[in-house]
Protein backbone atom coordinates (compact mmCIF):
# COMPACT_ATOMS: atom_id res chain seq x y z
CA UNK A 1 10.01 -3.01 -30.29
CA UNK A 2 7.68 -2.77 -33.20
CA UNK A 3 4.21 0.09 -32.41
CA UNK A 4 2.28 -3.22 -32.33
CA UNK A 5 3.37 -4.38 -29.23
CA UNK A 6 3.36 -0.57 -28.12
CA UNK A 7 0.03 0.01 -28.61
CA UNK A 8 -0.54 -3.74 -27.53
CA UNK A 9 1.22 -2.28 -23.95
CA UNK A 10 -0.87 1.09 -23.73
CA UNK A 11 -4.32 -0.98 -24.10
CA UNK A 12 -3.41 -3.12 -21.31
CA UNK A 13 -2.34 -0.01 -19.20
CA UNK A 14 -5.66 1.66 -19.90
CA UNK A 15 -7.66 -1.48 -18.72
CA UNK A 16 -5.58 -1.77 -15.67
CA UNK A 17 -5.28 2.04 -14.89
CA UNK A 18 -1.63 1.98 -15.03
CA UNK A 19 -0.25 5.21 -15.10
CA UNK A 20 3.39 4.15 -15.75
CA UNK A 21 4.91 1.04 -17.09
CA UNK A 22 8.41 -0.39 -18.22
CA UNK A 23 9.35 -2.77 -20.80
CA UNK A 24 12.90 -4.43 -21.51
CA UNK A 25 13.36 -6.66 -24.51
CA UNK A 26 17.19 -7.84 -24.70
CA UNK A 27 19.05 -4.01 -24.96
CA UNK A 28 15.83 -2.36 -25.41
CA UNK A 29 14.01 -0.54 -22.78
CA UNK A 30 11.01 1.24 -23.40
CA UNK A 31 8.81 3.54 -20.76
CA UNK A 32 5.09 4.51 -21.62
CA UNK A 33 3.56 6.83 -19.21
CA UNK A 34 0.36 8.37 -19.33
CA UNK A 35 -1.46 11.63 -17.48
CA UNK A 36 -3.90 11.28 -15.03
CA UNK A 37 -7.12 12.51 -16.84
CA UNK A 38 -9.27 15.17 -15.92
CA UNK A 39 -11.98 13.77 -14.36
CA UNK A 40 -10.29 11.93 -11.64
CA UNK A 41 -8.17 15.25 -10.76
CA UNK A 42 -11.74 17.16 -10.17
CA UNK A 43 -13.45 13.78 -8.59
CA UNK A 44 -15.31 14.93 -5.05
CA UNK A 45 -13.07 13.10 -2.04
CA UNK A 46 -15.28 10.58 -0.64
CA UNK A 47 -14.69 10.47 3.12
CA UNK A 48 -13.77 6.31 4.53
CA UNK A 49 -16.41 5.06 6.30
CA UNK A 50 -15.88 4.33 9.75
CA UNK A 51 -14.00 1.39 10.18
CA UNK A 52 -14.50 -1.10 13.12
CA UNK A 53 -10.91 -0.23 14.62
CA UNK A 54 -12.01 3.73 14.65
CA UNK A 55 -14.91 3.06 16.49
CA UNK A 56 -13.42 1.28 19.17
CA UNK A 57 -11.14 4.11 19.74
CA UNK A 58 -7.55 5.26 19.84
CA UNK A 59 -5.43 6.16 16.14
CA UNK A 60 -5.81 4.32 13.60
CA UNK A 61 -2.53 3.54 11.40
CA UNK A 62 -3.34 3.61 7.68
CA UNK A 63 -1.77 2.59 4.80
CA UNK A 64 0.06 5.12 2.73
CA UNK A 65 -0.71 3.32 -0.74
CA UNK A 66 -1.87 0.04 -2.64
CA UNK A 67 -0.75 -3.01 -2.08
CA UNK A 68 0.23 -6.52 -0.29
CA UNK A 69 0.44 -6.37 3.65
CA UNK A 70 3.00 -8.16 5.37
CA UNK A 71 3.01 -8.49 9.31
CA UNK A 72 6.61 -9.63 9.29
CA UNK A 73 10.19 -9.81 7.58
CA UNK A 74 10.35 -12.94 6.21
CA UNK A 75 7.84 -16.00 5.56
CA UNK A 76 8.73 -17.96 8.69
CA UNK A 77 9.65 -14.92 11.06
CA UNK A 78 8.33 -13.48 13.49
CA UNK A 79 5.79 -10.26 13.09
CA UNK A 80 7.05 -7.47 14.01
CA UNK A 81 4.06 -6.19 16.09
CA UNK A 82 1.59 -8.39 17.94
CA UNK A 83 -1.03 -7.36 20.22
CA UNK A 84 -0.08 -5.60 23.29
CA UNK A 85 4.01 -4.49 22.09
CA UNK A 86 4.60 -1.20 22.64
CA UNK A 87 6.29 0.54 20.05
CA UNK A 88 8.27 3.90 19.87
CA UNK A 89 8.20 6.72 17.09
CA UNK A 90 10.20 5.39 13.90
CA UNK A 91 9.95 1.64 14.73
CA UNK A 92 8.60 -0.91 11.61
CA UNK A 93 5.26 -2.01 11.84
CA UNK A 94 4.75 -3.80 8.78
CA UNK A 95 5.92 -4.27 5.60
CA UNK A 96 3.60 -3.18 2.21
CA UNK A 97 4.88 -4.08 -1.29
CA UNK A 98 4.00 -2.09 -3.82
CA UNK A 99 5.62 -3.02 -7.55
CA UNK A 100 7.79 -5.21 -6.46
CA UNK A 101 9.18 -2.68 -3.72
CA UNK A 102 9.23 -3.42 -0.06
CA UNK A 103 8.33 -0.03 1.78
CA UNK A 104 8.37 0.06 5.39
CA UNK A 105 5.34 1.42 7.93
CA UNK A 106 6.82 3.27 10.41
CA UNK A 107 4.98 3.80 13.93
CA UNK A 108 4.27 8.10 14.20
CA UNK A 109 3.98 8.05 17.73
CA UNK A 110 4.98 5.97 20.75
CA UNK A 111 1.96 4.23 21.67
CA UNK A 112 0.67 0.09 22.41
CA UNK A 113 -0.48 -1.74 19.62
CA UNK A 114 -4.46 -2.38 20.64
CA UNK A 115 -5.52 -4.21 16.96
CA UNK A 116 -4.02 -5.66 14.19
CA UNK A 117 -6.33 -5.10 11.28
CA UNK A 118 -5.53 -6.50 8.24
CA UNK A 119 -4.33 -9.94 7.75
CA UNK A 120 -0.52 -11.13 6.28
CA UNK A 121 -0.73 -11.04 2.85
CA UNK A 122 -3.80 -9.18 2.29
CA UNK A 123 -3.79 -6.62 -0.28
CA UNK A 124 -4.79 -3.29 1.15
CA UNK A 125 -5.94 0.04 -0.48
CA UNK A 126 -4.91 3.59 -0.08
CA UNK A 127 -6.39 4.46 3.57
CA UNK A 128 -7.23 0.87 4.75
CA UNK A 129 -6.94 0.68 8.77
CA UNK A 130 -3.66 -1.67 9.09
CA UNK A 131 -3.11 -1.34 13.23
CA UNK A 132 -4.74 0.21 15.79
CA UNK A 133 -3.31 2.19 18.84
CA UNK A 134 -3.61 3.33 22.21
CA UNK A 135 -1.17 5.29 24.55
């Protein structure tokens, strides 16, 4: 890989905020990475605002990073939660896919599912309220 392409590849992970990203031409693999910089290390935390599954009450489950929600398994089966299951500790609750990797939500606590918030196939920030639940 010629360092025009290279540097072609670090612009575009600049404007996208990319921290990491992986190239393969034919036998060739090449990995840029780049530090966080300072500024967003010593950023103040900005608290969520209160979302309209808090206020109703019971725990809100949250998503543990960026990406695309997904309710069930598979296009044409069946979610895995719907309003009103109860669910134990350690059962799946959704599906987010983050770079091409599938990562399973996991339920915390035994509880009843009271809200679905976000929708299939929404993509969903660090933090966003995904279900809702009540003992």
């Amino acid at each position: 890989m010629d360092e025009a392409n290279i540097r072609k590849y670090a612009k575009l992970m600049r404007e996208l905020e990319l921290t990491g990203l992986e190239i393969t031409e034919g036998n060739t693999v090449v990995r840029l990475e780049r530090g966080v910089p300072p500024a967003a290390v010593s950023a103040p935390v900005v608290p969520l605002p209160e979302t309209k599954a808090e206020s109703a009450g019971g725990d809100v489950v949250r998503s543990p990073m960026v990406g695309v929600f997904y309710a069930a398994p598979a296009e044409n089966a069946a979610p895995y939660v719907a309003v009103g299951d109860r669910v134990k500790a350690g059962d799946t609750l959704c599906i987010i896919e983050a770079m091409k990797l599938m990562n399973e939500i996991t339920a915390e606590r035994d509880g009843v599912i009271a809200e679905v918030c976000a929708g299939n196939g929404q993509v969903v920030e660090y933090g966003t309220a995904l279900f809702r639940m009540e003992d």
